[in-house]
C-alpha atoms as a PDB file:
ATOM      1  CA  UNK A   1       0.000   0.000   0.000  1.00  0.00           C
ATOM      2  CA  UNK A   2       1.474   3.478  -0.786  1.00  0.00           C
ATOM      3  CA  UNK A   3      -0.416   6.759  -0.184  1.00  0.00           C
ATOM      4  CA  UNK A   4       0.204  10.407  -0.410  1.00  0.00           C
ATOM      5  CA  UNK A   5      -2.339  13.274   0.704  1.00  0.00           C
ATOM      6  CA  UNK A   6      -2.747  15.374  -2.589  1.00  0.00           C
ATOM      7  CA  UNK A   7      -4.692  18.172  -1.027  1.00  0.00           C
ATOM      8  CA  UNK A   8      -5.863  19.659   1.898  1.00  0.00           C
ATOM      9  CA  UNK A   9      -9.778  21.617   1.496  1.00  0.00           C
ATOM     10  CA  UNK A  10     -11.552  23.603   4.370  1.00  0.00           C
ATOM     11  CA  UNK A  11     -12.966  20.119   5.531  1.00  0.00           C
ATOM     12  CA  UNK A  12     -10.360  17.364   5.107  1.00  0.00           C
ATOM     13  CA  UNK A  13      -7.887  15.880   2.802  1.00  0.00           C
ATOM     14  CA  UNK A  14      -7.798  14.098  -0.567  1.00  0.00           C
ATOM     15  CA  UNK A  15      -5.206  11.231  -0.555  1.00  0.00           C
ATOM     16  CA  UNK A  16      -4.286   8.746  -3.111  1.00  0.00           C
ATOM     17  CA  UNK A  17      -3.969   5.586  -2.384  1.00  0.00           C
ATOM     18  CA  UNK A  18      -2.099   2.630  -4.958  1.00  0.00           C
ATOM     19  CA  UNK A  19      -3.553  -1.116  -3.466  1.00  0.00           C
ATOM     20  CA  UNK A  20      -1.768  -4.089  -3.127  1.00  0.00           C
ATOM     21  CA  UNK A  21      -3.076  -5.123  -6.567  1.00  0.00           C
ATOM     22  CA  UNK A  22      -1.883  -1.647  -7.929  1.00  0.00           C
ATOM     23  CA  UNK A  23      -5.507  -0.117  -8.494  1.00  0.00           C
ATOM     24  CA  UNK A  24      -5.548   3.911  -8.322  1.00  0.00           C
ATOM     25  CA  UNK A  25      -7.954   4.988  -5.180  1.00  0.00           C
ATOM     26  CA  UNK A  26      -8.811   8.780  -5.156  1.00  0.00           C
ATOM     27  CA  UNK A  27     -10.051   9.375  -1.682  1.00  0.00           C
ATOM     28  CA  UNK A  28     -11.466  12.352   0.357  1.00  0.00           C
ATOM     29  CA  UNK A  29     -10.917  12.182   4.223  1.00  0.00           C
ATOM     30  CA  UNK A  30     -12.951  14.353   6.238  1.00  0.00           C
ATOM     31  CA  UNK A  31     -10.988  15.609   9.556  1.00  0.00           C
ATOM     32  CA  UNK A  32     -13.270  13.526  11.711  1.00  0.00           C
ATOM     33  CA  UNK A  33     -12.500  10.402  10.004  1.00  0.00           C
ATOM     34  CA  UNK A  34     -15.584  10.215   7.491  1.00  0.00           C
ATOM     35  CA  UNK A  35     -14.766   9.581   3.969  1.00  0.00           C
ATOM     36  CA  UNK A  36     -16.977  11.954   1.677  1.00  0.00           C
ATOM     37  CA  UNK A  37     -16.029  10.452  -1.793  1.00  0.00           C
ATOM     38  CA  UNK A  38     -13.630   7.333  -3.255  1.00  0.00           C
ATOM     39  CA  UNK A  39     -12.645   7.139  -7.003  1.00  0.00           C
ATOM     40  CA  UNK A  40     -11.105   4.261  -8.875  1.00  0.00           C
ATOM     41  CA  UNK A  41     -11.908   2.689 -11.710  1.00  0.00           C
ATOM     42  CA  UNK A  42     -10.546  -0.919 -11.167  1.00  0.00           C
ATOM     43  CA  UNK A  43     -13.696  -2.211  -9.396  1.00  0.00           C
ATOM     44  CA  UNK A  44     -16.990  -2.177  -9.983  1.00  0.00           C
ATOM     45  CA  UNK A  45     -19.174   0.905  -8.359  1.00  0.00           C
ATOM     46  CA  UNK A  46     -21.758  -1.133  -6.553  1.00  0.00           C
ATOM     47  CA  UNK A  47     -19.946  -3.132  -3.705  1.00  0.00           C
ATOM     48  CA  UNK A  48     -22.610  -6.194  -4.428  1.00  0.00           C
ATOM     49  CA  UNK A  49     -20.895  -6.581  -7.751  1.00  0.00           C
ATOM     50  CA  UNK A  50     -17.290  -6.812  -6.241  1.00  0.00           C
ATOM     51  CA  UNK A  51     -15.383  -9.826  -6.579  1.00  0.00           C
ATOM     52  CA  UNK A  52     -14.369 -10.635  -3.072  1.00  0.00           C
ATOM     53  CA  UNK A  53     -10.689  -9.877  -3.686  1.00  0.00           C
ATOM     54  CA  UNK A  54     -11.997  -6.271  -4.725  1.00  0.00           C
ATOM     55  CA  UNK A  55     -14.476  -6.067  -1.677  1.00  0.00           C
ATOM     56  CA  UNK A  56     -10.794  -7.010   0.351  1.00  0.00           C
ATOM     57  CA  UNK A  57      -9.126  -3.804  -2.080  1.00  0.00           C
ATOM     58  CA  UNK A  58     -11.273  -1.303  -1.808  1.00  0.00           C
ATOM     59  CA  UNK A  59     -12.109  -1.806   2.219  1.00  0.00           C
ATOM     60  CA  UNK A  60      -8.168  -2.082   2.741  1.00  0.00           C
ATOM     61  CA  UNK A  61      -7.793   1.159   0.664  1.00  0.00           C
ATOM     62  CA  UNK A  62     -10.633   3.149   2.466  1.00  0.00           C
ATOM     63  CA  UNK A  63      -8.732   1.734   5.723  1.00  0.00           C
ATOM     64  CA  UNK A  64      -5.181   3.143   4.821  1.00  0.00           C
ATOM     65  CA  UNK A  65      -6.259   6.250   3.888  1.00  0.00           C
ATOM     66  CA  UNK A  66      -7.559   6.726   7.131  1.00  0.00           C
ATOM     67  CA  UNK A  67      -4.418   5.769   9.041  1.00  0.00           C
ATOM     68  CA  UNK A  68      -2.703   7.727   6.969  1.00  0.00           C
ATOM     69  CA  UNK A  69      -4.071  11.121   7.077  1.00  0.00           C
ATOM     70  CA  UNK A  70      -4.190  10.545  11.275  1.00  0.00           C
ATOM     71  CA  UNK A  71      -0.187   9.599  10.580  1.00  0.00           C
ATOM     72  CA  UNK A  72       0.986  12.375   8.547  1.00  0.00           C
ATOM     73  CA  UNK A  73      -1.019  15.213   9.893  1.00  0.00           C
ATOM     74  CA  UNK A  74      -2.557  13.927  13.300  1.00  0.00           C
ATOM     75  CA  UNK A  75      -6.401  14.529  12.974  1.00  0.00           C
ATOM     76  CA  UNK A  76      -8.504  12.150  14.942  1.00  0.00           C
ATOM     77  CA  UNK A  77      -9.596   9.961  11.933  1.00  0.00           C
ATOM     78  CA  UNK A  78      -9.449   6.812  13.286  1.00  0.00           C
ATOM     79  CA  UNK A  79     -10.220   5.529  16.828  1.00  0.00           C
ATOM     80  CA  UNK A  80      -7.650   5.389  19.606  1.00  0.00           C
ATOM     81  CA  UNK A  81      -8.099   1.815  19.459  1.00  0.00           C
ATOM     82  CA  UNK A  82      -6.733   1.526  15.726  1.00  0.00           C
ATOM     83  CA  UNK A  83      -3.454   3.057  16.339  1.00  0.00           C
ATOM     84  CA  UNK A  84      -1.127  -0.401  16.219  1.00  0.00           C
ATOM     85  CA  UNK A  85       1.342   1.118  18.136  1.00  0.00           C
ATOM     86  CA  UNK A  86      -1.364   1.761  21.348  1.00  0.00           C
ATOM     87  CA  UNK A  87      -2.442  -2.031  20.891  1.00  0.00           C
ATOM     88  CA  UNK A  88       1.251  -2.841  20.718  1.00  0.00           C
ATOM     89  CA  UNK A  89       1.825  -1.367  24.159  1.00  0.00           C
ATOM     90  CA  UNK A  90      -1.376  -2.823  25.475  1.00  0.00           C
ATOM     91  CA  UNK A  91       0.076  -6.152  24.808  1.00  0.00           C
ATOM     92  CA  UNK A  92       3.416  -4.985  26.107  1.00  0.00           C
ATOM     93  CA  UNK A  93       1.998  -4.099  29.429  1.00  0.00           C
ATOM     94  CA  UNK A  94      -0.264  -6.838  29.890  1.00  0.00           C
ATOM     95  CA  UNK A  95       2.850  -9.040  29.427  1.00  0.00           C
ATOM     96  CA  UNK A  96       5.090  -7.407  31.682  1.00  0.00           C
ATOM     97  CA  UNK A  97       2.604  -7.739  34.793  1.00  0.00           C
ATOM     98  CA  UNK A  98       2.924  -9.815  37.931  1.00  0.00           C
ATOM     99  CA  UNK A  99       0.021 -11.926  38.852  1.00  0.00           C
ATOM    100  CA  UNK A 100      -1.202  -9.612  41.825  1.00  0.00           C
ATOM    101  CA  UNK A 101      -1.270  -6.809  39.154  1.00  0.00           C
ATOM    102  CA  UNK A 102      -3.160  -8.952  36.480  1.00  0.00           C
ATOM    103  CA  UNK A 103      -5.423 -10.431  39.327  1.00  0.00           C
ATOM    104  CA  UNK A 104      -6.590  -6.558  40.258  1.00  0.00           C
ATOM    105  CA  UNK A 105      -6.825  -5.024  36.636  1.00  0.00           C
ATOM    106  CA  UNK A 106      -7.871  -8.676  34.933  1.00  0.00           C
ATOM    107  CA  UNK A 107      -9.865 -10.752  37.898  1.00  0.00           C
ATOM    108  CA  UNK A 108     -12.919 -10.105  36.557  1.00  0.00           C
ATOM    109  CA  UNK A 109     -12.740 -11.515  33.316  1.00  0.00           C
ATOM    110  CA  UNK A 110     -11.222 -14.557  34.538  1.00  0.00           C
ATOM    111  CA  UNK A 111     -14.464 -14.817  37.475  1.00  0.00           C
ATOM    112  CA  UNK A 112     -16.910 -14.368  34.421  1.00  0.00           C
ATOM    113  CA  UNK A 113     -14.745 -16.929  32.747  1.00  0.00           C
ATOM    114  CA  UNK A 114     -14.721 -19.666  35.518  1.00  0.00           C
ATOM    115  CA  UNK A 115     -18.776 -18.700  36.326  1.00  0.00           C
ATOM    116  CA  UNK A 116     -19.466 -21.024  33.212  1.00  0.00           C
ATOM    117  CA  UNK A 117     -17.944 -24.117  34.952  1.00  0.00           C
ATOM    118  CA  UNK A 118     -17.740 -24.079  38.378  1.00  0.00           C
ATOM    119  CA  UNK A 119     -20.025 -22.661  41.434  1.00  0.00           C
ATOM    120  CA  UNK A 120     -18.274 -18.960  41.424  1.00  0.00           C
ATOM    121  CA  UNK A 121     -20.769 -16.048  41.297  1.00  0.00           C
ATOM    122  CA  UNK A 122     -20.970 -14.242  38.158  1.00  0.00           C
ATOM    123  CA  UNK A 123     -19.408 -10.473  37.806  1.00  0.00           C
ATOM    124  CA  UNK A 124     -22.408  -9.863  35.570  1.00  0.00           C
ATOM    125  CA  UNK A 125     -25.609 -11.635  34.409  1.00  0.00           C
ATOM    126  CA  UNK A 126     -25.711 -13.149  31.055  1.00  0.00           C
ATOM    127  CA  UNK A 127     -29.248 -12.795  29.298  1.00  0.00           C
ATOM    128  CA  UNK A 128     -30.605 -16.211  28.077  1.00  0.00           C
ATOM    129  CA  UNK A 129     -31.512 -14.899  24.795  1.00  0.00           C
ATOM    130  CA  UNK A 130     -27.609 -15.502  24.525  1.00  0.00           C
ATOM    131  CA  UNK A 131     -27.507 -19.132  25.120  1.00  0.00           C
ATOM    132  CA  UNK A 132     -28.138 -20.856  21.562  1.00  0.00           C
ATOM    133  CA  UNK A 133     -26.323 -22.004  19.075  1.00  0.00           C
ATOM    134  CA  UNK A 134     -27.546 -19.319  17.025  1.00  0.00           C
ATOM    135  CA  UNK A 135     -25.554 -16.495  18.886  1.00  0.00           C
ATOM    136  CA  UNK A 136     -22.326 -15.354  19.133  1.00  0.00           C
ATOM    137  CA  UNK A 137     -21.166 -13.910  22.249  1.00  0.00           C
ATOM    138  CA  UNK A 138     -18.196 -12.370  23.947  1.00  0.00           C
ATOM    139  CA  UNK A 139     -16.595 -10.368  26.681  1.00  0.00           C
ATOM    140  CA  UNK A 140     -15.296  -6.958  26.483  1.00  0.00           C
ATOM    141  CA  UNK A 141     -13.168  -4.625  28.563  1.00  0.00           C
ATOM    142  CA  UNK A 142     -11.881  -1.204  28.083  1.00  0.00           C
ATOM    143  CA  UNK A 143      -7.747  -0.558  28.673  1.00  0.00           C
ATOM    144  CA  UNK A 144      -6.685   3.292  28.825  1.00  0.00           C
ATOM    145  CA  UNK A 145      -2.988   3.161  28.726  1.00  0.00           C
ATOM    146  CA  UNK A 146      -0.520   6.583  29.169  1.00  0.00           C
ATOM    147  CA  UNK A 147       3.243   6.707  30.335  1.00  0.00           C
ATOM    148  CA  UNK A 148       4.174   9.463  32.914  1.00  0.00           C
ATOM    149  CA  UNK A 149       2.320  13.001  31.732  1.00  0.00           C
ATOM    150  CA  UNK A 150       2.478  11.862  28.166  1.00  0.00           C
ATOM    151  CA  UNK A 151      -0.426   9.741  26.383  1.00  0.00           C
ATOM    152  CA  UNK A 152       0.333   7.200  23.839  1.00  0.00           C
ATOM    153  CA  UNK A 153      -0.441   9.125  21.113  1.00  0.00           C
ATOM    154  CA  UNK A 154       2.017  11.776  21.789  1.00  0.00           C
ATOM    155  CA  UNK A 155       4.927   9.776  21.809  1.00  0.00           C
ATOM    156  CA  UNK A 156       6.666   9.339  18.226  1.00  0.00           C
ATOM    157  CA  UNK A 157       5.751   6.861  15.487  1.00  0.00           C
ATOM    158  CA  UNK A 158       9.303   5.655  14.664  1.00  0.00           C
ATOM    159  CA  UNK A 159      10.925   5.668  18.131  1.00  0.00           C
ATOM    160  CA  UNK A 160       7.467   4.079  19.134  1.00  0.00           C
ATOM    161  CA  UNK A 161       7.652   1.359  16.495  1.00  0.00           C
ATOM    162  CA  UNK A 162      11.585   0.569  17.258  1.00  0.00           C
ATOM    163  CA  UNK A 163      10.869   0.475  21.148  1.00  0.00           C
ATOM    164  CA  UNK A 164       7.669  -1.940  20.609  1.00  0.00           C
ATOM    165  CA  UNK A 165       9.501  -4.248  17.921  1.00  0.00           C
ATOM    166  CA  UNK A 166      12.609  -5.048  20.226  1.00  0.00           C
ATOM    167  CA  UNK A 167      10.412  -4.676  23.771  1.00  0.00           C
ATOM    168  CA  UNK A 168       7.964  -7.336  22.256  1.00  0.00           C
ATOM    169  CA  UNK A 169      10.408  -9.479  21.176  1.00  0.00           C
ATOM    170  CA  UNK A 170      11.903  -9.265  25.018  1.00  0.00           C
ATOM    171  CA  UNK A 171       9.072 -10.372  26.279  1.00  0.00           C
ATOM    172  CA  UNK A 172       8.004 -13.341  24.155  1.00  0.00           C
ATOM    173  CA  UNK A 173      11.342 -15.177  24.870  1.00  0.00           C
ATOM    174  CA  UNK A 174       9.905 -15.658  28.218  1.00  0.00           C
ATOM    175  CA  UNK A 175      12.202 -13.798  30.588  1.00  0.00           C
ATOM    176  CA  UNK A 176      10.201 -10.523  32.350  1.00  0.00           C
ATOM    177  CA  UNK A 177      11.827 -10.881  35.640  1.00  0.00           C
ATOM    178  CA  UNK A 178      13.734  -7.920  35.204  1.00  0.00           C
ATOM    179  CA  UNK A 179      11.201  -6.158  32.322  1.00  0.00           C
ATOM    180  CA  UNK A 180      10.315  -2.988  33.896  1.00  0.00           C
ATOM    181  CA  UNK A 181      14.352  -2.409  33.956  1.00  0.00           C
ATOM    182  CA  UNK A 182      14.876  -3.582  30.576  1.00  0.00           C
ATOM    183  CA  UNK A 183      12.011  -1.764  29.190  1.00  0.00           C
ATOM    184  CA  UNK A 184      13.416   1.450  30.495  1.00  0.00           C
ATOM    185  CA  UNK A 185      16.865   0.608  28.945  1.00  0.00           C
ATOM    186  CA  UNK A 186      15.543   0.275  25.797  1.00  0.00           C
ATOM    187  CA  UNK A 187      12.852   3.331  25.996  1.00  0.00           C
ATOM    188  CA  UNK A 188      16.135   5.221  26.714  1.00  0.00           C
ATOM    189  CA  UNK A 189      17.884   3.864  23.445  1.00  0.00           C
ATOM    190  CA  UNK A 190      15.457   4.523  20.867  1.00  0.00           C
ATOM    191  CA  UNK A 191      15.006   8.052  22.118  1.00  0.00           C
ATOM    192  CA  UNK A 192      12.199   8.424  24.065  1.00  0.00           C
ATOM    193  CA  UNK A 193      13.272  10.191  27.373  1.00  0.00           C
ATOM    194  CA  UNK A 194      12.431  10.276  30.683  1.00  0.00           C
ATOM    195  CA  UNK A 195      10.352  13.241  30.297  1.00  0.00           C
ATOM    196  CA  UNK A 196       7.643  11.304  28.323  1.00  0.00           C
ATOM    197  CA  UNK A 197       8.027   8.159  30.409  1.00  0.00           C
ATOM    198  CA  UNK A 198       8.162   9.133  34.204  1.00  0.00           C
ATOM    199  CA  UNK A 199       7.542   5.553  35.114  1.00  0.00           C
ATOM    200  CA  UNK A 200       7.502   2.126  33.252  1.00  0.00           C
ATOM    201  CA  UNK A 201       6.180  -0.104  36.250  1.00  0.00           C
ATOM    202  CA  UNK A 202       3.726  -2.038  34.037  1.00  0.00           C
ATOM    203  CA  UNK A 203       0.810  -1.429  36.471  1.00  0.00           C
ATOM    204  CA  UNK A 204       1.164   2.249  36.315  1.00  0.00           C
ATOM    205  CA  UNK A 205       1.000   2.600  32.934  1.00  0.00           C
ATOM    206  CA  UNK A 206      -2.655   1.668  32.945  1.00  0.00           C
ATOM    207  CA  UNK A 207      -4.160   4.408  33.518  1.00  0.00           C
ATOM    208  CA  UNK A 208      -7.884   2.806  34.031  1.00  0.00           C
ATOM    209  CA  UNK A 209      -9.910  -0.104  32.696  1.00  0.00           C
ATOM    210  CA  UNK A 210     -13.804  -0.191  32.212  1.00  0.00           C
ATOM    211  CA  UNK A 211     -15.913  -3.058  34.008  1.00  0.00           C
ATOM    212  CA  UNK A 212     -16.631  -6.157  32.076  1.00  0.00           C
ATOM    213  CA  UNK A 213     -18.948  -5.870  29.276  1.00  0.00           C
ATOM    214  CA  UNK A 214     -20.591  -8.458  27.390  1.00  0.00           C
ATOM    215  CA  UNK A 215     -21.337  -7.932  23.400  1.00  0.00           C
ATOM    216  CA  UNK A 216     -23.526 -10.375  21.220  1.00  0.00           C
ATOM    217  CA  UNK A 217     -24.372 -10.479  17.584  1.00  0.00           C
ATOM    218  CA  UNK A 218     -27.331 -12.493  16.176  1.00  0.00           C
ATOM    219  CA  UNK A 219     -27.174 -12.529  12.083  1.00  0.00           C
ATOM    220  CA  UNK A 220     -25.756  -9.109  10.835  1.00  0.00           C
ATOM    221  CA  UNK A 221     -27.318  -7.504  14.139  1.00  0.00           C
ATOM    222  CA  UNK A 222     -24.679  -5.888  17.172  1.00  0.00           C
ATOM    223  CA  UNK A 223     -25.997  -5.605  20.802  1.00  0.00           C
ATOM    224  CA  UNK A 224     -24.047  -5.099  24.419  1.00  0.00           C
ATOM    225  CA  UNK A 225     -24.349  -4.203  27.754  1.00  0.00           C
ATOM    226  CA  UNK A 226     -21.863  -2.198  29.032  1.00  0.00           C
ATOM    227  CA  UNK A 227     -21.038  -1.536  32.367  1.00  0.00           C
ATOM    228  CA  UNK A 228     -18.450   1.123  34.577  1.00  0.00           C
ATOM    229  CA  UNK A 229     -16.610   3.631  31.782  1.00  0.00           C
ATOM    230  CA  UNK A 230     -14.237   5.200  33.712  1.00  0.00           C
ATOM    231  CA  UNK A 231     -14.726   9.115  33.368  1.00  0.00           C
ATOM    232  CA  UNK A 232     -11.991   9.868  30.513  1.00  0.00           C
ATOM    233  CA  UNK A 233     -12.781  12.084  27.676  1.00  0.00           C
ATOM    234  CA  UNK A 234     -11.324   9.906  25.146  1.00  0.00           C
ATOM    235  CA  UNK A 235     -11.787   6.519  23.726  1.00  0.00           C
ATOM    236  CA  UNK A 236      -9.814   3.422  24.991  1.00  0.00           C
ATOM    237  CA  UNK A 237      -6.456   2.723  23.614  1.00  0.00           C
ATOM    238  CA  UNK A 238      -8.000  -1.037  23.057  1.00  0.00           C
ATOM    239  CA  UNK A 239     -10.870  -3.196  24.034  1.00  0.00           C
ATOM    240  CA  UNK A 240      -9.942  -6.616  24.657  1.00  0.00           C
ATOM    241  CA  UNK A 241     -12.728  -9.032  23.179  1.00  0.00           C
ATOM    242  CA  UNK A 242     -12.839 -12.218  24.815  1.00  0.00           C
ATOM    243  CA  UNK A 243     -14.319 -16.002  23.482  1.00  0.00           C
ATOM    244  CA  UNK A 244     -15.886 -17.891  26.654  1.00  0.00           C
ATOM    245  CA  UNK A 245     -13.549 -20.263  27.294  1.00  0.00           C
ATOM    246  CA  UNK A 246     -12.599 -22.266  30.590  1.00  0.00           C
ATOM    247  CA  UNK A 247      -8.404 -21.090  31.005  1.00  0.00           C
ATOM    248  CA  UNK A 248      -6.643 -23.543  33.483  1.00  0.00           C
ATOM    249  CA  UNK A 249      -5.466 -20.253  35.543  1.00  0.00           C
ATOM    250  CA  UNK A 250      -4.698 -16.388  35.769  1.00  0.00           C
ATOM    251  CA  UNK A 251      -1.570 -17.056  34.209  1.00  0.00           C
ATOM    252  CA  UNK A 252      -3.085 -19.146  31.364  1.00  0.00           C
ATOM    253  CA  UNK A 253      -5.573 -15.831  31.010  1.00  0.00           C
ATOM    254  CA  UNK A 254      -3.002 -13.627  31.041  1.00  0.00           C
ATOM    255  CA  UNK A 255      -0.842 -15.697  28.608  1.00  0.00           C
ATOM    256  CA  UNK A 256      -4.618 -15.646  25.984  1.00  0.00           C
ATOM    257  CA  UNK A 257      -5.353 -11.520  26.448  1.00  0.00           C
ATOM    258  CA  UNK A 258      -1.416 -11.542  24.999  1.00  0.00           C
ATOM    259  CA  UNK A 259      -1.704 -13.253  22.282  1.00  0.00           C
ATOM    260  CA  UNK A 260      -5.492 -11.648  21.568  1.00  0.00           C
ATOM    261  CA  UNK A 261      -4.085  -8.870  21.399  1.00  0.00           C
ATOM    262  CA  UNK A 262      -0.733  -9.421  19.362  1.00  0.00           C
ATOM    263  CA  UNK A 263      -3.683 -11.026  16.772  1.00  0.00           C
ATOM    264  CA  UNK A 264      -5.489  -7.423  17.181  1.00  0.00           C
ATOM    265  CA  UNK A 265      -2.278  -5.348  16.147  1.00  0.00           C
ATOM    266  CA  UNK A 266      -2.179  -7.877  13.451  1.00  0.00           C
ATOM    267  CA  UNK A 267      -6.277  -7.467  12.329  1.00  0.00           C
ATOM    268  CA  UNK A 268      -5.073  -3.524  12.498  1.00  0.00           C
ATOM    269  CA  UNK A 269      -2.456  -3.694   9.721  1.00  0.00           C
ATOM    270  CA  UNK A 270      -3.991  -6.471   7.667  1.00  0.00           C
ATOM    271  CA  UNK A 271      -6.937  -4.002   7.251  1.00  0.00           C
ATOM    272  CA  UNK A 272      -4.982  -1.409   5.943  1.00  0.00           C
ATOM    273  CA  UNK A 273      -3.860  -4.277   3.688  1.00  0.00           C
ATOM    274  CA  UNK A 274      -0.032  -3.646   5.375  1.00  0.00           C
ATOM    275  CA  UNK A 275       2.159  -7.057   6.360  1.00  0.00           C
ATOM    276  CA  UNK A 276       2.019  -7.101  10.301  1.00  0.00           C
ATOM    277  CA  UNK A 277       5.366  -6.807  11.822  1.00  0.00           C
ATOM    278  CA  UNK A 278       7.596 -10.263  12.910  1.00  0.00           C
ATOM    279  CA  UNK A 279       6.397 -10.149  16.057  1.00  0.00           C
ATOM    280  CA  UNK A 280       2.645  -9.741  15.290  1.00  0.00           C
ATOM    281  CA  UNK A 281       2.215 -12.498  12.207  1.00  0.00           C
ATOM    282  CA  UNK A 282       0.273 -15.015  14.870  1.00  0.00           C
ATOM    283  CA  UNK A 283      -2.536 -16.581  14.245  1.00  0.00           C
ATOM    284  CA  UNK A 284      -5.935 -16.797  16.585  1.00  0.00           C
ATOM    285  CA  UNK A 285      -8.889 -14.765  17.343  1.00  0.00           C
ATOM    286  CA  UNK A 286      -7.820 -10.757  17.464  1.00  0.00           C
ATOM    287  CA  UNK A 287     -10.836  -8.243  16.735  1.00  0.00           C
ATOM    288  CA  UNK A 288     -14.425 -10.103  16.322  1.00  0.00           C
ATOM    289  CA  UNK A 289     -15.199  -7.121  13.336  1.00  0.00           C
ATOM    290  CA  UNK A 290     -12.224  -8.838  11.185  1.00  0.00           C
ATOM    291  CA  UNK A 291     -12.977 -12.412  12.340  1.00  0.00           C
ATOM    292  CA  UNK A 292     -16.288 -11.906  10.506  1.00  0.00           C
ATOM    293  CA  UNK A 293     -14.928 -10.444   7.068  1.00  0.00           C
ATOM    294  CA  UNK A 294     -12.252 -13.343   7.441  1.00  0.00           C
ATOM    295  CA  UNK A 295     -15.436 -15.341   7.367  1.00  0.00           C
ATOM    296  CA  UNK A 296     -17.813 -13.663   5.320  1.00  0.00           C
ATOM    297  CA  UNK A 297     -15.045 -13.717   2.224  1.00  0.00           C
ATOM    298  CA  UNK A 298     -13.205 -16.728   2.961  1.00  0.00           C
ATOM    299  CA  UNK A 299     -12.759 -16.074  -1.019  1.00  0.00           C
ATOM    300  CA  UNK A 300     -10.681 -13.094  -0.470  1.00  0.00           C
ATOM    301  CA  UNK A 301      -9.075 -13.448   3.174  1.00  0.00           C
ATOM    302  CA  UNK A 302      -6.847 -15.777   4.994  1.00  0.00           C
ATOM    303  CA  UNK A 303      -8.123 -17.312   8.069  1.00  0.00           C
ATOM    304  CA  UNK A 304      -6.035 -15.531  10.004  1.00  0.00           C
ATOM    305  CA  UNK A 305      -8.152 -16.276  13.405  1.00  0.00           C
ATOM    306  CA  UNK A 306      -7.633 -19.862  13.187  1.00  0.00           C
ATOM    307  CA  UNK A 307      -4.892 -20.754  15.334  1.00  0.00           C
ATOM    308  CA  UNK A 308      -3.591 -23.374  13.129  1.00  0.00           C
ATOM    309  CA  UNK A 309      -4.147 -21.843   9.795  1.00  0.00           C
ATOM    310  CA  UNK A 310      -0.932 -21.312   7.444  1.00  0.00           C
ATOM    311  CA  UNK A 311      -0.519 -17.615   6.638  1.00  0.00           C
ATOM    312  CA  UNK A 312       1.166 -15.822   3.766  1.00  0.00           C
ATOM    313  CA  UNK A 313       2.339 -12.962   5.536  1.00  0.00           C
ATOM    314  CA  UNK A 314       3.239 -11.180   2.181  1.00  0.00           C
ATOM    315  CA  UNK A 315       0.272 -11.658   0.654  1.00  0.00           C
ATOM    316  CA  UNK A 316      -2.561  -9.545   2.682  1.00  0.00           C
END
């Protein structure tokens, strides 16, 4: 994917994009993120005539456009939760804590969890409407993330994406016991000081979760119940979606919202039609939303949330 922003007008951008299948996309951005108008002439007008590998083009194109004009020029046009680099971190931190720290920021997903098969009390009440084969269901929670006086999105892109590479890399050979030191090593190497990073204690760095939420979609149709946003005028820097499943222990849990969300960062950049980085070409459930296009146009889509699928990473 390559883009460039030809123009700036008194309500957004126009950017062109070239695809992965080297199709011409003239798109206009609004500065809230809306597109207002998307040329190209490579694929039919009416998206129920698409071949599936242009329904994949065109939805990767509309995608990276996005991203981009919030990259170059820093206007809010995508959610906080799209920003790889947040989710990156988000998996970084969840990583990095001890159990006491995951048990206190985590516990109740892994209570609602357990509810389903043993005596514990549930954190929240699951309507029965849910319980049939015919619905889908999952748990959500909200993760606000910022380091020191700094929020994520402040810090830079490149020293960000060097930092995250190596850091995630750190932690996947298995060895945290000293992470919070070697974390603050290697923020200091690539740049980003102590003045944007007060503290890299994982548990500080969240800055506040939401309570547990549960989300449910039956046929093209999205419901949820959401409970305890924490008063922050922003959105979350990612929602972690989780499958009912029975995990063996808090570890176990902890060792599943990792590699959810290594599979989000990965759901982020294969949107944008964009190889994920090393660290993030896994393979498992990461963002329901992409799950279901993975499904929907098995024609045109790898099935990247199948754990033991075989991937082409160079071919999103």
């Amino acid at each position: 994917m390559e883009g460039e922003i030809e123009k700036e007008t008194d309500k957004g951008y126009g950017v062109t994009i070239y695809d992965n299948n080297d199709a011409k996309h003239k798109i206009g951005v609004l500065y809230n993120g809306e597109i207002n108008g998307h040329l190209q002439e490579r694929y039919s007008d009416n998206p129920s005539e698409r071949s599936p590998a242009g329904v994949r083009n065109v939805t990767q194109a509309r995608h990276f456009a996005k991203y981009y004009v919030a990259k170059e020029r820093g206007y809010p046009t995508i959610r906080e939760s799209e920003y790889p680099h947040r989710v990156a971190l988000a998996t970084l931190v969840i990583a990095a804590l001890d159990t006491e720290s995951f048990e206190r920021q985590f516990g109740d997903i892994y209570q609602q969890l357990k509810h389903h098969y043993d005596d514990r009390d549930p954190v929240i009440e699951i309507p029965d409407k849910l319980y049939t084969e015919d619905v889908f269901y999952q748990y959500a929670k909200d993760l606000y993330l910022g380091l020191g006086n700094a929020e994520v999105g402040e810090l830079p892109d490149e020293s960000m994406e060097a930092y995250l590479t190596e850091a995630e890399q750190r932690i996947s050979d298995g060895d945290t016991a000293d992470i919070t030191r070697e974390l603050t090593e290697l923020a200091s190497e690539h740049g980003i000081t102590s003045g944007q990073i007060q503290t890299v204690a994982p548990s500080q760095w969240i800055v506040a979760t939401s309570g547990l939420h549960v989300q449910w979609q039956i046929g093209d149709d999205l419901y949820g119940e959401h409970n305890d946003e924490p008063d922050i005028d922003r959105g979350p820097d990612v929602q972690l979606e989780v499958i009912p499943h029975d995990p063996d222990s808090l570890t176990d849990l902890q060792q599943y919202l990792v590699r959810h969300l290594r599979c989000q960062v990965r759901d982020i950049h294969v949107q944008m039609g964009v190889t994920p980085p090393e660290p993030f070409q896994v393979t498992g459930p990461g963002l329901n939303r992409l799950t279901d296009w993975y499904q929907r146009y098995e024609d045109a889509w790898q099935p990247y949330y199948q754990l033991e699928a075989t991937i082409d990473w160079e071919s999103v």
